[in-house]
PDB file of N, CA and C in Angstrom:
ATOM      1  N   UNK A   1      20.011 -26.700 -39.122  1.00  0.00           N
ATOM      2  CA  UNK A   1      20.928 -26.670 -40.247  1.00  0.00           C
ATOM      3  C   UNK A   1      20.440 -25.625 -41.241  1.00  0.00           C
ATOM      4  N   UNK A   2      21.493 -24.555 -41.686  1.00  0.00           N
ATOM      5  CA  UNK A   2      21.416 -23.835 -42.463  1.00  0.00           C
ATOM      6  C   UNK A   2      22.035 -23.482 -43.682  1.00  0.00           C
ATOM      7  N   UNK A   3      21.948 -22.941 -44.843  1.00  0.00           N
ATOM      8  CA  UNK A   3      22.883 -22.698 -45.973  1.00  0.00           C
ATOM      9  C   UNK A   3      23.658 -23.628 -46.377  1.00  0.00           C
ATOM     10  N   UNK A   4      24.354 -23.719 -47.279  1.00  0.00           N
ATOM     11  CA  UNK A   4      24.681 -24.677 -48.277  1.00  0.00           C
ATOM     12  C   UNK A   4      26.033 -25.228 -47.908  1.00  0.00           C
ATOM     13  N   UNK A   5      26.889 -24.683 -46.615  1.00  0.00           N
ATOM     14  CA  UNK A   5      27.755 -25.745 -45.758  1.00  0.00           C
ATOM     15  C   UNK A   5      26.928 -26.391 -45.111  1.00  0.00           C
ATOM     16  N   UNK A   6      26.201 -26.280 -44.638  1.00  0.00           N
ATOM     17  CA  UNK A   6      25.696 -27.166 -43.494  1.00  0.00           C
ATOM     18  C   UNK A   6      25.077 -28.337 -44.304  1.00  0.00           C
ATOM     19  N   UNK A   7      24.339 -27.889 -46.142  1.00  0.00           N
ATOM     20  CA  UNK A   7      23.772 -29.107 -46.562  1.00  0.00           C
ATOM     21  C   UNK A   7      25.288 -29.814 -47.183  1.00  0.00           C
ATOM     22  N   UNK A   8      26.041 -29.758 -47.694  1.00  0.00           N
ATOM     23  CA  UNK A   8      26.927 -30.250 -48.112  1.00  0.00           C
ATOM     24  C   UNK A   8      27.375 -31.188 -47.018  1.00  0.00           C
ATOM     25  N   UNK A   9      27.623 -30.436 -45.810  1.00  0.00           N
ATOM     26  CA  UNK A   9      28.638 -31.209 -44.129  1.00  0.00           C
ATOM     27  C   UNK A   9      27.408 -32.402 -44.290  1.00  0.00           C
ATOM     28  N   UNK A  10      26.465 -32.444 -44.392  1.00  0.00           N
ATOM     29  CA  UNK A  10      25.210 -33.894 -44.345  1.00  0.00           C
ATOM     30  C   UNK A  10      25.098 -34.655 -45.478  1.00  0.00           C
ATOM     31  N   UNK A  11      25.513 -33.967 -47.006  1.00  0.00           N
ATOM     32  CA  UNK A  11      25.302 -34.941 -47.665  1.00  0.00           C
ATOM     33  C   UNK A  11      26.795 -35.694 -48.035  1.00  0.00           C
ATOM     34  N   UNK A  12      27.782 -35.102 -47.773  1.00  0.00           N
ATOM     35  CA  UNK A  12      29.208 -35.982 -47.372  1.00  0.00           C
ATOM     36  C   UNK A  12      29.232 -36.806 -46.623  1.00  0.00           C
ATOM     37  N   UNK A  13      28.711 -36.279 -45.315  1.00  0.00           N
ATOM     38  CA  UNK A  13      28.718 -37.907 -44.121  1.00  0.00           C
ATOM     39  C   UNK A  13      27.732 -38.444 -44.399  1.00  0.00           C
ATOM     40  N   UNK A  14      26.319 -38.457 -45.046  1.00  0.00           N
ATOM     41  CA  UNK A  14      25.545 -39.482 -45.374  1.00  0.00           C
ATOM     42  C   UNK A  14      25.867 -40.324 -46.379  1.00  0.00           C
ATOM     43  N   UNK A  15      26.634 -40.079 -47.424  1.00  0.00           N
ATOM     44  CA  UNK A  15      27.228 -40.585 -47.779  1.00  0.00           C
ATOM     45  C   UNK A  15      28.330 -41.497 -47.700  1.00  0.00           C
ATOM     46  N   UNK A  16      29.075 -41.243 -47.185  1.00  0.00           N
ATOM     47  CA  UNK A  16      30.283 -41.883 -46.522  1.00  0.00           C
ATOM     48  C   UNK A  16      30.049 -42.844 -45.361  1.00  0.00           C
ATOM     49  N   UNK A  17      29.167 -42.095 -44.275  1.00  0.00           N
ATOM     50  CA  UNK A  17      29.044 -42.292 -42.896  1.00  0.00           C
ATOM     51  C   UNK A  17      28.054 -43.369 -42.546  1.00  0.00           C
ATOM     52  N   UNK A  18      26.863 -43.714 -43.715  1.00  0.00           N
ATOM     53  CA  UNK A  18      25.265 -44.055 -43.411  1.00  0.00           C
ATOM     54  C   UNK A  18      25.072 -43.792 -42.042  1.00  0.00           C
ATOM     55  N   UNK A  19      24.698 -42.714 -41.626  1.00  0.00           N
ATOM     56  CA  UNK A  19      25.055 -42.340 -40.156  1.00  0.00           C
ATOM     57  C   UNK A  19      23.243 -43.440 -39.958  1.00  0.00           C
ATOM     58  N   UNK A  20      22.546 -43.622 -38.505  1.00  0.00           N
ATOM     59  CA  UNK A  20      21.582 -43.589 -38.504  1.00  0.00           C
ATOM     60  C   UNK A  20      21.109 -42.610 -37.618  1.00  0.00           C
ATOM     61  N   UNK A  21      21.643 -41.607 -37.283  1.00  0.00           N
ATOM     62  CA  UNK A  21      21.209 -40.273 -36.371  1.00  0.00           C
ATOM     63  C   UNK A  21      22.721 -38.971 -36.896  1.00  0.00           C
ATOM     64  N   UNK A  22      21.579 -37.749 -37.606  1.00  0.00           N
ATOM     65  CA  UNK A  22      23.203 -37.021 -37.548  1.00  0.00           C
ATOM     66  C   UNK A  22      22.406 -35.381 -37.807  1.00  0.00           C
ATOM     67  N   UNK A  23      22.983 -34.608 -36.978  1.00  0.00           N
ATOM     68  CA  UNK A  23      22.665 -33.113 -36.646  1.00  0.00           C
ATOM     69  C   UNK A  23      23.925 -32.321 -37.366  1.00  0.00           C
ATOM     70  N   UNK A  24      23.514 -31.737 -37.999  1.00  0.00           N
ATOM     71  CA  UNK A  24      24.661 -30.527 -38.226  1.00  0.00           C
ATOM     72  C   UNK A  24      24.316 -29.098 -38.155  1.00  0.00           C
ATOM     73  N   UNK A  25      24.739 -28.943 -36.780  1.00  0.00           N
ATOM     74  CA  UNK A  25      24.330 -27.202 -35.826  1.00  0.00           C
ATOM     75  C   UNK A  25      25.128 -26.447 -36.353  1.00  0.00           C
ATOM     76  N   UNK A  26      24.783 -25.128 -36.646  1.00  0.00           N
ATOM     77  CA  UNK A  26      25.332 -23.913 -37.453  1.00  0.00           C
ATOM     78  C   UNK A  26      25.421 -23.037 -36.276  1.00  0.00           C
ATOM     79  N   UNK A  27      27.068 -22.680 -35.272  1.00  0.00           N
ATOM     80  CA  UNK A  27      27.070 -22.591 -33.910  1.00  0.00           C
ATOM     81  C   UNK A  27      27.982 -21.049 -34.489  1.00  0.00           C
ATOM     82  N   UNK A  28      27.803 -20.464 -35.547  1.00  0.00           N
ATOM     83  CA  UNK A  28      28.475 -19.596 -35.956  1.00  0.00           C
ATOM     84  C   UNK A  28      27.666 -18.338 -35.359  1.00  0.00           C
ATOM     85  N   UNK A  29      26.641 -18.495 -35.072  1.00  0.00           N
ATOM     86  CA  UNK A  29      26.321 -17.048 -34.611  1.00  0.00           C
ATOM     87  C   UNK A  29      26.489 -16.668 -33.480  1.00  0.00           C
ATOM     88  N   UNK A  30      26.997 -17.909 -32.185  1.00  0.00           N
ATOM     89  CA  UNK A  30      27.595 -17.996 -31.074  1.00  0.00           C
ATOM     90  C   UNK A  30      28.649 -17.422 -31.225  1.00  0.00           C
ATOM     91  N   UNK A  31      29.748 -17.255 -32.483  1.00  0.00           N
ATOM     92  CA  UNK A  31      31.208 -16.555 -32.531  1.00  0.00           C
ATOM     93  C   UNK A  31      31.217 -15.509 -33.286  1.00  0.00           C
ATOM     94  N   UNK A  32      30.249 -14.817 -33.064  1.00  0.00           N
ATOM     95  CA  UNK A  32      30.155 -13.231 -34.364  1.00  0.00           C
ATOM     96  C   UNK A  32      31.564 -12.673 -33.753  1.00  0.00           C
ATOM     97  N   UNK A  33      31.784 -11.881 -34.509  1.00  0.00           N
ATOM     98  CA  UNK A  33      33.248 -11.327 -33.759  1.00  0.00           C
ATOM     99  C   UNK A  33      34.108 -12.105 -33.544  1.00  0.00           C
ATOM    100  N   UNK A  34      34.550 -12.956 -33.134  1.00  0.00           N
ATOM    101  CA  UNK A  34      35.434 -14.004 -32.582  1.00  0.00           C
ATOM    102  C   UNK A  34      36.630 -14.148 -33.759  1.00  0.00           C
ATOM    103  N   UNK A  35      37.714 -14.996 -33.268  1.00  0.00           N
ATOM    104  CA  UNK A  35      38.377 -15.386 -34.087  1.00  0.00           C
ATOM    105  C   UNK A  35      37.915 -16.588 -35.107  1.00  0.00           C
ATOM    106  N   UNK A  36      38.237 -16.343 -36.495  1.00  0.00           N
ATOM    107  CA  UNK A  36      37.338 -17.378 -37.069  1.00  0.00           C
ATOM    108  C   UNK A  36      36.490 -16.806 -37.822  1.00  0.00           C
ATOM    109  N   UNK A  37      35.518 -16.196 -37.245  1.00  0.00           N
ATOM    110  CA  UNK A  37      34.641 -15.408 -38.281  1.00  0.00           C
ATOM    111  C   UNK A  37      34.463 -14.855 -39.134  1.00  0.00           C
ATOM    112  N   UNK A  38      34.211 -15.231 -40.296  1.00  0.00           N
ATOM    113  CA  UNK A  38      34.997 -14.885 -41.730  1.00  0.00           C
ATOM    114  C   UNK A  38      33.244 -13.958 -42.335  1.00  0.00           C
ATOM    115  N   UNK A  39      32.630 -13.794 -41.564  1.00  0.00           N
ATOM    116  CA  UNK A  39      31.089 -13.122 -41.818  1.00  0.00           C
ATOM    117  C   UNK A  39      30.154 -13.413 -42.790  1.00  0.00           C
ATOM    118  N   UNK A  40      30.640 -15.050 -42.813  1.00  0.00           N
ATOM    119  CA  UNK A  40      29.629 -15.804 -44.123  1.00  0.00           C
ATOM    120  C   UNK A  40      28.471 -16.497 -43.185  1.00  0.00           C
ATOM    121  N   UNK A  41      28.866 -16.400 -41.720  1.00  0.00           N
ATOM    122  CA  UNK A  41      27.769 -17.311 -40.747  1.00  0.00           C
ATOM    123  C   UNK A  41      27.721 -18.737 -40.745  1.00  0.00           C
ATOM    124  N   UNK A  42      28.554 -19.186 -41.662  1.00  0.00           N
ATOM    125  CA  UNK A  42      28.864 -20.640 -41.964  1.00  0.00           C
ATOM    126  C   UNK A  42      30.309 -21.212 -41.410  1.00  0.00           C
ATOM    127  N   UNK A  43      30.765 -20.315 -40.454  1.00  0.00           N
ATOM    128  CA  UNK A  43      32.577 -20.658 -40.023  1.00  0.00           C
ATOM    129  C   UNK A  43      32.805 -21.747 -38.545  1.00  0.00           C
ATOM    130  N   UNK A  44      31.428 -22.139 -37.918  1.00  0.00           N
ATOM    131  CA  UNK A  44      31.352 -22.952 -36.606  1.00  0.00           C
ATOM    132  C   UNK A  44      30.403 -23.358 -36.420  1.00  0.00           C
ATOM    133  N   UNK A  45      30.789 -25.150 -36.377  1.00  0.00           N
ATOM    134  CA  UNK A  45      29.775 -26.112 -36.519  1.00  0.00           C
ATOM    135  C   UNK A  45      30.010 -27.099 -36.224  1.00  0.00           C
ATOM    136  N   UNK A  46      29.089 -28.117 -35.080  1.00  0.00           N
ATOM    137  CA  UNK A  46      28.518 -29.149 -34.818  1.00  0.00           C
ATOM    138  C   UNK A  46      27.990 -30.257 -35.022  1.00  0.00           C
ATOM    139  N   UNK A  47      29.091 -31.205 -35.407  1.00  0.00           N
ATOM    140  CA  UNK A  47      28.564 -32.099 -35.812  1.00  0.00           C
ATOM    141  C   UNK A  47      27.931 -33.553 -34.775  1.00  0.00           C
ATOM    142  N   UNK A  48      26.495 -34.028 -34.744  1.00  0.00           N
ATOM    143  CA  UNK A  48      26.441 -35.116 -33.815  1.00  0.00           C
ATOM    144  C   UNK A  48      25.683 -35.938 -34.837  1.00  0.00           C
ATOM    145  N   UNK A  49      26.811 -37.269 -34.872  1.00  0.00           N
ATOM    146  CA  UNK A  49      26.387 -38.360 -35.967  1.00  0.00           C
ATOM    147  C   UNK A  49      26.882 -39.657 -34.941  1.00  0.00           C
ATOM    148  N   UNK A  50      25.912 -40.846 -35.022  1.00  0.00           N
ATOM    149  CA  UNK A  50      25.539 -42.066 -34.753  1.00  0.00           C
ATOM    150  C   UNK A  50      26.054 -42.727 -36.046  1.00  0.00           C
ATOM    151  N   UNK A  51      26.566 -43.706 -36.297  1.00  0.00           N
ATOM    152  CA  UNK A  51      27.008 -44.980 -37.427  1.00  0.00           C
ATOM    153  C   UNK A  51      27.656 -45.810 -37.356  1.00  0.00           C
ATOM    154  N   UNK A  52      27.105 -47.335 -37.696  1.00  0.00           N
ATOM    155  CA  UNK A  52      27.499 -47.890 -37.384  1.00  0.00           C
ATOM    156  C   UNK A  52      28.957 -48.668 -37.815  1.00  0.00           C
ATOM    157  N   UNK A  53      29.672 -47.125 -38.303  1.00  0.00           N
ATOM    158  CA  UNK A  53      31.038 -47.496 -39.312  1.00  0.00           C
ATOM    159  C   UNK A  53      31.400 -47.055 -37.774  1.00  0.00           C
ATOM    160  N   UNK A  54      31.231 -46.587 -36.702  1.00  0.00           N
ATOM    161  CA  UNK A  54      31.995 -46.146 -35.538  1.00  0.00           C
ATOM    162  C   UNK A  54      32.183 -47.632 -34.581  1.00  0.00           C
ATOM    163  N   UNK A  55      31.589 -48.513 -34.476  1.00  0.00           N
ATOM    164  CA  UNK A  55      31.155 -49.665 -33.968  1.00  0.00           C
ATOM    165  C   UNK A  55      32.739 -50.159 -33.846  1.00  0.00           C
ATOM    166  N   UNK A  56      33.369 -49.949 -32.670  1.00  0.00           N
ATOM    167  CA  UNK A  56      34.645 -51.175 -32.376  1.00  0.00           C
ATOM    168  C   UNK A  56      35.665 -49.723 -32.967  1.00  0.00           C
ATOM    169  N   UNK A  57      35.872 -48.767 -33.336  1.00  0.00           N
ATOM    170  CA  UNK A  57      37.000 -48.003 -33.909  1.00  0.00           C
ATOM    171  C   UNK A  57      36.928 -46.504 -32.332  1.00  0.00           C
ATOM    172  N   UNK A  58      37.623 -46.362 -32.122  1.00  0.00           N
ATOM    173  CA  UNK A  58      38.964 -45.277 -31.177  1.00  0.00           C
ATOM    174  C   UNK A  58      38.364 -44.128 -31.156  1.00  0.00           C
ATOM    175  N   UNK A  59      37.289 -43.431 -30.470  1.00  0.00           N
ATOM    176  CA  UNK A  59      37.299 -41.823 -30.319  1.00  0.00           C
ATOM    177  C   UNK A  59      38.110 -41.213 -31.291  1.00  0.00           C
ATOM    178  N   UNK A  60      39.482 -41.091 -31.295  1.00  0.00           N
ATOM    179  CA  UNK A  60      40.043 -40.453 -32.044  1.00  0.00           C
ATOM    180  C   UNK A  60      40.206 -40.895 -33.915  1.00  0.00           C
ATOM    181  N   UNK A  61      39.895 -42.142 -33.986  1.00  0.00           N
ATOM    182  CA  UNK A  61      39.888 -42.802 -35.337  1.00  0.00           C
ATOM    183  C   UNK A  61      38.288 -42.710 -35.968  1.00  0.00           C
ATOM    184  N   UNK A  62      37.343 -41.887 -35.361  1.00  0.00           N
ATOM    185  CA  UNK A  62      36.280 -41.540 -35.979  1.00  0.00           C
ATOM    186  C   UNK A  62      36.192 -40.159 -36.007  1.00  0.00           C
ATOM    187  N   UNK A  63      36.705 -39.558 -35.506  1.00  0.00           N
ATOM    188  CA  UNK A  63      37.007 -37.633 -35.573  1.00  0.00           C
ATOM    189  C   UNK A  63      37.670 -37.666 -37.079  1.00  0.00           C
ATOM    190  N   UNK A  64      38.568 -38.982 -37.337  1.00  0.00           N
ATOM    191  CA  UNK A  64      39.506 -38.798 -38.510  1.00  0.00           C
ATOM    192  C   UNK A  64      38.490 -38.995 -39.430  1.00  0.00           C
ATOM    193  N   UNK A  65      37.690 -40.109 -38.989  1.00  0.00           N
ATOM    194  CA  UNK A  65      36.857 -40.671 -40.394  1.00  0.00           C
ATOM    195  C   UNK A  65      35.739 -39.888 -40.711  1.00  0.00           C
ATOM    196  N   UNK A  66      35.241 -38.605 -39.877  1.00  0.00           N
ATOM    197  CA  UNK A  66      34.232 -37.671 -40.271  1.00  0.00           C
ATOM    198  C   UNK A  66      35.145 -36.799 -40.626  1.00  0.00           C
ATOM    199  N   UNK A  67      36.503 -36.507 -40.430  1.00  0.00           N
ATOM    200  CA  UNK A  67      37.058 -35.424 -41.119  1.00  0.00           C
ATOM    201  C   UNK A  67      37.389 -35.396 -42.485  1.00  0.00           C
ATOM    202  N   UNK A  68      37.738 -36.927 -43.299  1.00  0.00           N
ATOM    203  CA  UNK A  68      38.310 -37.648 -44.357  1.00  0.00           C
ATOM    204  C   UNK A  68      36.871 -37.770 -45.100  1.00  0.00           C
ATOM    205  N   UNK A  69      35.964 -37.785 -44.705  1.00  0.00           N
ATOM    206  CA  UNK A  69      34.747 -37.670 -45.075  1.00  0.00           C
ATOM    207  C   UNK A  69      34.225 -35.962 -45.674  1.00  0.00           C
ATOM    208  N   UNK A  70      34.897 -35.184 -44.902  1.00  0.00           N
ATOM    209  CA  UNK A  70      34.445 -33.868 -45.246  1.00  0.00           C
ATOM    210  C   UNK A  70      35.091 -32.960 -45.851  1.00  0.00           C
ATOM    211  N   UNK A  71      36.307 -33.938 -46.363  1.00  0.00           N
ATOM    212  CA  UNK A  71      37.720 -33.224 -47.215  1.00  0.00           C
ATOM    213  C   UNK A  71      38.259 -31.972 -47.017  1.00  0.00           C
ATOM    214  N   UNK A  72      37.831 -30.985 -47.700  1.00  0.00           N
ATOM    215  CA  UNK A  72      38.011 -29.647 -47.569  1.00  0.00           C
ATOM    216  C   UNK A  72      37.456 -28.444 -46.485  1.00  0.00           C
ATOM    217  N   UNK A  73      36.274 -29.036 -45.936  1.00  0.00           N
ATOM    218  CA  UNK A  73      35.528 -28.125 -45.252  1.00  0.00           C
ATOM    219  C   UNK A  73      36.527 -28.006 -44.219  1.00  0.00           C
ATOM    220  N   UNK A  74      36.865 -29.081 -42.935  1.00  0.00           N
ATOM    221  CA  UNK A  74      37.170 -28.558 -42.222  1.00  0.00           C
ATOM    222  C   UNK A  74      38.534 -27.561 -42.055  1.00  0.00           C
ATOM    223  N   UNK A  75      38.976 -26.473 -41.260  1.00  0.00           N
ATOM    224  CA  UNK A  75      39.977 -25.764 -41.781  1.00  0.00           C
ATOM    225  C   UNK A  75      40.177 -25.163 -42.941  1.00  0.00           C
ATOM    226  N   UNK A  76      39.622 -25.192 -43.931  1.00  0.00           N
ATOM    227  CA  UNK A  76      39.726 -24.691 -45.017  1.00  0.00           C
ATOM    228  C   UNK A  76      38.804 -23.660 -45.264  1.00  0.00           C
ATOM    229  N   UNK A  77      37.614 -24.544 -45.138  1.00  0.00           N
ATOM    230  CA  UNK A  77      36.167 -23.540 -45.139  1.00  0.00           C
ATOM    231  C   UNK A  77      35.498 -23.078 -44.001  1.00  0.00           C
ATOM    232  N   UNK A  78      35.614 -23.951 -43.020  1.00  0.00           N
ATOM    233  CA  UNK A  78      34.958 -24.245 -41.625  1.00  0.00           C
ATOM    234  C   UNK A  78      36.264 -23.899 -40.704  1.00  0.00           C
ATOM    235  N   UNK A  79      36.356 -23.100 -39.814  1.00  0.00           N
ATOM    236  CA  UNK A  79      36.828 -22.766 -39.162  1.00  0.00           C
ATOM    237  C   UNK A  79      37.170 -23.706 -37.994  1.00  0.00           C
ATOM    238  N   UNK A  80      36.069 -23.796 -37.589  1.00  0.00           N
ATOM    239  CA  UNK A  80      35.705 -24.604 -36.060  1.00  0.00           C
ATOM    240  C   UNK A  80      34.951 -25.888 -36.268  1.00  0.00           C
ATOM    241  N   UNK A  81      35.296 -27.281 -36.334  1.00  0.00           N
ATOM    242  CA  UNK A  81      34.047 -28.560 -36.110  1.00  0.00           C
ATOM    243  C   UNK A  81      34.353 -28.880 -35.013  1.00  0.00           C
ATOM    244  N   UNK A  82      32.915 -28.621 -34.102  1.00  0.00           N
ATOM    245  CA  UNK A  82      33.026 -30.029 -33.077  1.00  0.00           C
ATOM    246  C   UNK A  82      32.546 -31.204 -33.264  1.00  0.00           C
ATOM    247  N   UNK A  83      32.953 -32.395 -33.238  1.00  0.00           N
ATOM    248  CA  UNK A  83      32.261 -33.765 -33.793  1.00  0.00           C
ATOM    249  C   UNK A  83      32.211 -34.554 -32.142  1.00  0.00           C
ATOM    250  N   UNK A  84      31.180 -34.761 -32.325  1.00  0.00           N
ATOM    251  CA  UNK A  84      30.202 -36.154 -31.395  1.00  0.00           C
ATOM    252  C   UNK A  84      30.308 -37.174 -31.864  1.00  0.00           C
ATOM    253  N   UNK A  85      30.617 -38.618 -31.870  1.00  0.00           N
ATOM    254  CA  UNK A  85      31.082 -39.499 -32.550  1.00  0.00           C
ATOM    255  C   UNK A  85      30.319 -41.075 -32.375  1.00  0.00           C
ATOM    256  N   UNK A  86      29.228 -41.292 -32.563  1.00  0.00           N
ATOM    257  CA  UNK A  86      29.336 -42.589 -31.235  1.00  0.00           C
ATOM    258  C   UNK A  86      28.571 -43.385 -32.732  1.00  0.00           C
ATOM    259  N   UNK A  87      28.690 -44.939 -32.169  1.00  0.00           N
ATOM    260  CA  UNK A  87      28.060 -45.877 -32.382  1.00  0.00           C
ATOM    261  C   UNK A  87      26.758 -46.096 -32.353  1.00  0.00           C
ATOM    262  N   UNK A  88      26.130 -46.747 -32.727  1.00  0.00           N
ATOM    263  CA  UNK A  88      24.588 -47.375 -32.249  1.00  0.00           C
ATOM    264  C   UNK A  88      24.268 -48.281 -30.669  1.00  0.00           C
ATOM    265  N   UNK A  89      23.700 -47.257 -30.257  1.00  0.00           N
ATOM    266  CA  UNK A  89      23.608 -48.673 -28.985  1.00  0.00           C
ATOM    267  C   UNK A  89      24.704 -47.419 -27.856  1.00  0.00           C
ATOM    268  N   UNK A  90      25.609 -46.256 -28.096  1.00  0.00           N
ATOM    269  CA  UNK A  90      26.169 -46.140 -26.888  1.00  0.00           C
ATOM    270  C   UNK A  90      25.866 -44.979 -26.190  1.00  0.00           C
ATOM    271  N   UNK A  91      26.655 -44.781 -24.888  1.00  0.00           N
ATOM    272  CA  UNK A  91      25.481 -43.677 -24.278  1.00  0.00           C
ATOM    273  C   UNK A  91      25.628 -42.249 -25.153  1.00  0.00           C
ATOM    274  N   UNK A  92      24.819 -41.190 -24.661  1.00  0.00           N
ATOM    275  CA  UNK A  92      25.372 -39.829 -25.619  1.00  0.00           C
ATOM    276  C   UNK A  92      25.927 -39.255 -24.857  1.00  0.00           C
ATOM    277  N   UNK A  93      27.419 -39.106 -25.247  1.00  0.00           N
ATOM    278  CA  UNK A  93      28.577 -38.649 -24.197  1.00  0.00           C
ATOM    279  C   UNK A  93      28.932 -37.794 -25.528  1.00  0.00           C
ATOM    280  N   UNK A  94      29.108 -36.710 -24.757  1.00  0.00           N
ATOM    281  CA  UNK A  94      30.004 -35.200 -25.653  1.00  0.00           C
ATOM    282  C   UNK A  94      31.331 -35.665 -26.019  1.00  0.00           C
ATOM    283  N   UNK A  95      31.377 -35.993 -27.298  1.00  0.00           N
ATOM    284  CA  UNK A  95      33.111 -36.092 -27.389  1.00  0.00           C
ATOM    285  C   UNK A  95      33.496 -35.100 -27.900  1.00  0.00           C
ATOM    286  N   UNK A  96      33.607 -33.640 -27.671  1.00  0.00           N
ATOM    287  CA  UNK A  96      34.082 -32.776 -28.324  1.00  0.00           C
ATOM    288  C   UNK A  96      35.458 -32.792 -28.187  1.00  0.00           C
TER     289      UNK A  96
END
C-alpha cells in the first residue's frame, strides 16, 4: 500500500468494515498506459478484506458494502477496484 488513496481505501473500510484481515494493492503500475490511467499511479486497486459484517450476506451484497463504504473513490477517483470479499472462517477464493 501506497500514497494517500490507498491510506484513505483502509481507513474507510476499517472503519466501516472492522475487517480482521485487509490488503489494499496499488495494481496501477500493472496499467501504465492503459485505459484508466490518469498518471497519478493511484487509478487500480485491490482490495482483499476478511469481516465478519460478510458472515451470511451474497458475494454480490458485500462488493456493495465495500463500495458504500468507499463512497467516492470508486469510479470517481479509482478507476479500477477489484474486491475479494470473504468472511472469517472461509476458503480464499478470488472473487474478483
Amino acid at each position: 500500500m501506497t500514497g494517500t488513496v490507498a491510506q484513505e481505501i483502509e481507513r474507510l473500510l476499517r472503519a466501516a468494515l472492522s475487517p480482521t484481515h485487509l490488503d489494499v494493492i496499488n495494481d496501477s503500475a500493472h496499467h501504465h498506459g492503459h485505459s484508466g490511467d490518469d498518471g497519478s499511479g493511484e487509478s487500480h486497486f485491490t482490495v482483499v478484506i476478511e469481516s465478519p459484517a460478510f458472515e451470511g450476506v451474497s458475494r454480490l451484497q458485500r462488493q456493495r458494502m465495500v463500495n458504500a463504504a468507499l463512497g467516492d473513490i470508486p469510479g470517481e477517483r479509482v478507476h479500477a477496484l477489484a474486491i475479494r470479499a470473504r468472511a472469517p472462517g472461509e476458503h480464499k477464493v478470488d472473487q474478483t
